[in-house]
C-alpha atoms as a PDB file:
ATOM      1  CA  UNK A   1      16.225   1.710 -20.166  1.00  0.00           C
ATOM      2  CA  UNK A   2      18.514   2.344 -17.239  1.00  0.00           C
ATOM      3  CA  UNK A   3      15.841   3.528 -15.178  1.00  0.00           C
ATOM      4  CA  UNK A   4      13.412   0.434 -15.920  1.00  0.00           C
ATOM      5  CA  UNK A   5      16.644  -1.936 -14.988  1.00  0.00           C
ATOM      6  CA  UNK A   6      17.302  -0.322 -11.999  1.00  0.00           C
ATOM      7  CA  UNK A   7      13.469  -0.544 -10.865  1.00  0.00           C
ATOM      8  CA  UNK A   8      13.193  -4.100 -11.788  1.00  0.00           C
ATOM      9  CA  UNK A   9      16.427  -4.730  -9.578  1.00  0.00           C
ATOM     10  CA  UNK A  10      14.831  -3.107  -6.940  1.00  0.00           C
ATOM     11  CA  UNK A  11      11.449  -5.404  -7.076  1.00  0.00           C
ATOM     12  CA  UNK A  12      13.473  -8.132  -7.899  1.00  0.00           C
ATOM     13  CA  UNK A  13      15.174  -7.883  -4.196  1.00  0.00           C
ATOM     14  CA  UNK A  14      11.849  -6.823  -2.957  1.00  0.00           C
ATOM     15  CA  UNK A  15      10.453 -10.379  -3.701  1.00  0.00           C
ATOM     16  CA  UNK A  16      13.788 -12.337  -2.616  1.00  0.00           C
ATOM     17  CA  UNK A  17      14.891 -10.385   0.429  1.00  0.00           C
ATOM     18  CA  UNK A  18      11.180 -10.687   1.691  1.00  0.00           C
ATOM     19  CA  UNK A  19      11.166 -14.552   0.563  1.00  0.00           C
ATOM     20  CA  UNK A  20      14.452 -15.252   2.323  1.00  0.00           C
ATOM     21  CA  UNK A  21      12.719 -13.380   5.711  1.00  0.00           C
ATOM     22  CA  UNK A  22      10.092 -15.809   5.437  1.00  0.00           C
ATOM     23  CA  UNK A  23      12.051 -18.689   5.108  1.00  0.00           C
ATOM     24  CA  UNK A  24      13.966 -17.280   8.229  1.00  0.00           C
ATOM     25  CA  UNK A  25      10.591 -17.190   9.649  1.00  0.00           C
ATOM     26  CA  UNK A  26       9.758 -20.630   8.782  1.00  0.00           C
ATOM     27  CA  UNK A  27      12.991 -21.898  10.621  1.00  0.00           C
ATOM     28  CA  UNK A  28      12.940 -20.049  13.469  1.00  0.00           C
ATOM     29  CA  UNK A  29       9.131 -21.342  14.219  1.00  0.00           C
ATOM     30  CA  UNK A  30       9.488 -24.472  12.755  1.00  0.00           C
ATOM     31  CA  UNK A  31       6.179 -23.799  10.584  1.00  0.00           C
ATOM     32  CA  UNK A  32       6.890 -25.289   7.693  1.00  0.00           C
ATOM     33  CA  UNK A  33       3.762 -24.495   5.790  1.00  0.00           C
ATOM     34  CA  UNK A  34       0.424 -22.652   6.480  1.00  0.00           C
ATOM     35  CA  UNK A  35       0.161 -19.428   8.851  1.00  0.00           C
ATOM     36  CA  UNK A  36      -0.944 -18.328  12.273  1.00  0.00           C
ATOM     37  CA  UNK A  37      -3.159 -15.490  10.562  1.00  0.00           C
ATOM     38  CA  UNK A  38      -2.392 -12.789  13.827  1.00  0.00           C
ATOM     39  CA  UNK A  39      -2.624  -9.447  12.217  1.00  0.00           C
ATOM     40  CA  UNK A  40      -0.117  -8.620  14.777  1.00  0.00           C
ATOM     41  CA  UNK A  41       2.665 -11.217  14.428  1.00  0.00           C
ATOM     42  CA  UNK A  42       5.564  -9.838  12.251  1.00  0.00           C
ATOM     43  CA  UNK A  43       5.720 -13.600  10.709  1.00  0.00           C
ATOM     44  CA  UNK A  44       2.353 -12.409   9.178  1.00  0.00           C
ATOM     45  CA  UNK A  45       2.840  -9.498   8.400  1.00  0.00           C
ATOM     46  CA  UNK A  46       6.619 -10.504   6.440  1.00  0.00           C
ATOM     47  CA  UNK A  47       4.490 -13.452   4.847  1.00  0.00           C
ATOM     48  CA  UNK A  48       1.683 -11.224   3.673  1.00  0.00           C
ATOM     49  CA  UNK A  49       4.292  -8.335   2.834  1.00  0.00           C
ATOM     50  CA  UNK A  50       5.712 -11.090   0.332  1.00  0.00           C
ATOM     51  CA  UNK A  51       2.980 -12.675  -0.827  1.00  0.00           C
ATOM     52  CA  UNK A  52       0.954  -8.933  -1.897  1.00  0.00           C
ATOM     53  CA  UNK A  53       4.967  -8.506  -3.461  1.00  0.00           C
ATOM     54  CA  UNK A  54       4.747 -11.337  -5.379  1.00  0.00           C
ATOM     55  CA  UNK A  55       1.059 -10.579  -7.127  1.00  0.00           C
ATOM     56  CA  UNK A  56       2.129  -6.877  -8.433  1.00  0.00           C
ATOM     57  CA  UNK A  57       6.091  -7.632  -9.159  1.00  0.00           C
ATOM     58  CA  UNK A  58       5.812  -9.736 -12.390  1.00  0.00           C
ATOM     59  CA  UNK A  59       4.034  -7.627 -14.413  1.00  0.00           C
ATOM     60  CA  UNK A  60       5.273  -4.384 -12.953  1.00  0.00           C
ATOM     61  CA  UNK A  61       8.212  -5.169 -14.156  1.00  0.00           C
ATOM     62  CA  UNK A  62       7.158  -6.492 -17.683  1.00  0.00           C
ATOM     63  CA  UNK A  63       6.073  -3.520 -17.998  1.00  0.00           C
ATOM     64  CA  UNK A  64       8.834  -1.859 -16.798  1.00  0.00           C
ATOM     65  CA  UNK A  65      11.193  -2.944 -18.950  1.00  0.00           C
ATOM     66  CA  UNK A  66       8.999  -3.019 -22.010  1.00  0.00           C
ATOM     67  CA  UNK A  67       8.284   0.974 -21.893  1.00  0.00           C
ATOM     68  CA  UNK A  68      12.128   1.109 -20.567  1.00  0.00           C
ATOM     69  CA  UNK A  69      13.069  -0.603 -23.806  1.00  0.00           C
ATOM     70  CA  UNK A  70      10.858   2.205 -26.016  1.00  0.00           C
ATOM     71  CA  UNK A  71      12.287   5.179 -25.806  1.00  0.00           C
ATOM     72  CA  UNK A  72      10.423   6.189 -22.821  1.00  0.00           C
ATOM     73  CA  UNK A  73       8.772   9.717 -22.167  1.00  0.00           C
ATOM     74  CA  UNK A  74       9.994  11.656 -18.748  1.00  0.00           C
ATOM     75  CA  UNK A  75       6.713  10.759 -17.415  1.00  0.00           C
ATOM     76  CA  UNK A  76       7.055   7.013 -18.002  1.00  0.00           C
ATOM     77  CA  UNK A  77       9.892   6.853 -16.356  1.00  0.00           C
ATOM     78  CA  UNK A  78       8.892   9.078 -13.424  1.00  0.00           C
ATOM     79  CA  UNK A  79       6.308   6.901 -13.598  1.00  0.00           C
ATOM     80  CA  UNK A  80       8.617   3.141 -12.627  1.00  0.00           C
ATOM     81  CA  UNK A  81      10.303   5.633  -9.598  1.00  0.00           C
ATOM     82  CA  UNK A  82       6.929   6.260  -8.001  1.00  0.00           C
ATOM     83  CA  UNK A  83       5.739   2.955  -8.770  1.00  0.00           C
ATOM     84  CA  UNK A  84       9.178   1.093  -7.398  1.00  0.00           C
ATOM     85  CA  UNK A  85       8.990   3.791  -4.111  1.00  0.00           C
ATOM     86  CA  UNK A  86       5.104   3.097  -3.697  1.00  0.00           C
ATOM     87  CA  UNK A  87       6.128  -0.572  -3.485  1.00  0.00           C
ATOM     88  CA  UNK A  88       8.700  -0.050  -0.910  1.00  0.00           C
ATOM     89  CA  UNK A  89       6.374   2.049   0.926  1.00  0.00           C
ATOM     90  CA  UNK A  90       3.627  -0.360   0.761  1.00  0.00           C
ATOM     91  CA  UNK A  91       6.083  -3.446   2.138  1.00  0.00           C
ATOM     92  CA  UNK A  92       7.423  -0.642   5.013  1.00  0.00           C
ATOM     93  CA  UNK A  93       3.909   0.041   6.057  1.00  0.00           C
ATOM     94  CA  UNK A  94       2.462  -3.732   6.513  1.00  0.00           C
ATOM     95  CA  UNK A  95       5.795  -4.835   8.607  1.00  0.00           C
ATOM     96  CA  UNK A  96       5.840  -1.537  10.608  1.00  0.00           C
ATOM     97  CA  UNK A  97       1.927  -1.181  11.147  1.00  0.00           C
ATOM     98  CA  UNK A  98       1.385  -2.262  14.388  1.00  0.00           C
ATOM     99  CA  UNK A  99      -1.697  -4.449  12.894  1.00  0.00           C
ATOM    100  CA  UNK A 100      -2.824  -5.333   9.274  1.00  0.00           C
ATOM    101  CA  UNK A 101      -6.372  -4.502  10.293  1.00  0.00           C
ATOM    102  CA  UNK A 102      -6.655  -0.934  10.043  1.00  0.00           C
ATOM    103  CA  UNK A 103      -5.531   1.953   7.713  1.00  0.00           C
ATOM    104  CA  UNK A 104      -1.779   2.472   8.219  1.00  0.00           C
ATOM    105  CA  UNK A 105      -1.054   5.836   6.116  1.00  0.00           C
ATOM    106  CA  UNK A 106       2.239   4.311   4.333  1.00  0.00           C
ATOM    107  CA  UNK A 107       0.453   0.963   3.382  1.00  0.00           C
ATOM    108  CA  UNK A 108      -2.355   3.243   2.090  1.00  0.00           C
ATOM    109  CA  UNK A 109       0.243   5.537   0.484  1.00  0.00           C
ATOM    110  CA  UNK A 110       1.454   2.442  -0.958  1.00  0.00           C
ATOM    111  CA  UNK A 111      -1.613   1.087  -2.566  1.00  0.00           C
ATOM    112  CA  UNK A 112      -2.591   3.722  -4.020  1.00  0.00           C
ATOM    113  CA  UNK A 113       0.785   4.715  -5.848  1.00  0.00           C
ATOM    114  CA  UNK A 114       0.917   1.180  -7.026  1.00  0.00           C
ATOM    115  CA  UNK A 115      -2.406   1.254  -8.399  1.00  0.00           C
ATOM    116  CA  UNK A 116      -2.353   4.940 -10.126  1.00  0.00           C
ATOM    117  CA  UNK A 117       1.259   4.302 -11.635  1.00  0.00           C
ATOM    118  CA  UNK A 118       0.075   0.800 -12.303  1.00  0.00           C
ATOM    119  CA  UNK A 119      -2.415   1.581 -14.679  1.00  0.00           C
ATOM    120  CA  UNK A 120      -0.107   4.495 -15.942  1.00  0.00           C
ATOM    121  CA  UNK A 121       2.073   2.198 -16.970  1.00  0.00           C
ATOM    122  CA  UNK A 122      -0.065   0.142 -18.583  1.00  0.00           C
ATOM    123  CA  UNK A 123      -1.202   3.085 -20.634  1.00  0.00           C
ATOM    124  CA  UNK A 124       2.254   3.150 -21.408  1.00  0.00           C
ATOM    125  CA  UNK A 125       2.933   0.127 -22.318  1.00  0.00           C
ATOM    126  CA  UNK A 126      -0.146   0.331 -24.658  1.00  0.00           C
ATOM    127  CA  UNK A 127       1.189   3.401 -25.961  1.00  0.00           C
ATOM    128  CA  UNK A 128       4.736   2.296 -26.717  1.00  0.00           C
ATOM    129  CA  UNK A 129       3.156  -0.339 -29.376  1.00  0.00           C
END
């Protein structure tokens, strides 16, 4: 369970500290809603960083803690590392990239560890009924 805590911490500042840069964002432009969509500003690219963040978190973390909570196999809990570090990697690749259009290797890195260990872990979840 330890290891599906720490994860959901993890996402948990994820969503916030990414939030709080937007609202940053927001002040320092004085855009108070909607969104220059420049693939190259690093407002965008924060916003969008968050906003893809706050789609996957919630139930990652359900998830998470559910398997976390029964007695989880090594692999399930291998499983929440590569998904939290995917998720990191994912967020560290859209601010970094120089663009969003484009392949940038840790945003695809990213993606696809969130979607393998994402459906991992909802065969996990399944199978800790």
């Amino acid at each position: 369970m330890t290891t599906a805590v720490i994860c959901t911490a993890l996402m948990g500042l994820l969503v916030f500290g990414l939030g709080f840069a937007v609202s940053l964002f927001r002040g320092a432009t004085k855009i108070n809603y909607g969104l220059n969509e420049d693939p190259t500003s690093l407002f965008y690219k924060v916003s969008r960083a968050h906003g893809n963040s706050t789609e996957y978190a919630a139930m990652m973390c359900v998830m998470m803690l559910y398997v976390g909570a029964n007695d989880p196999a090594e692999w399930m809990v291998w499983t929440m590392i590569v998904m939290t570090v995917s998720r990191y990697l994912l967020v560290v690749g859209m601010i970094t990239g120089k663009t969003m259009d484009g392949v940038n290797p840790l945003r695809a890195a990213g993606a696809t560890g969130t979607y393998i260990c994402g459906l991992a872990l909802a065969a996990a979840t399944y199978m800790a009924i």
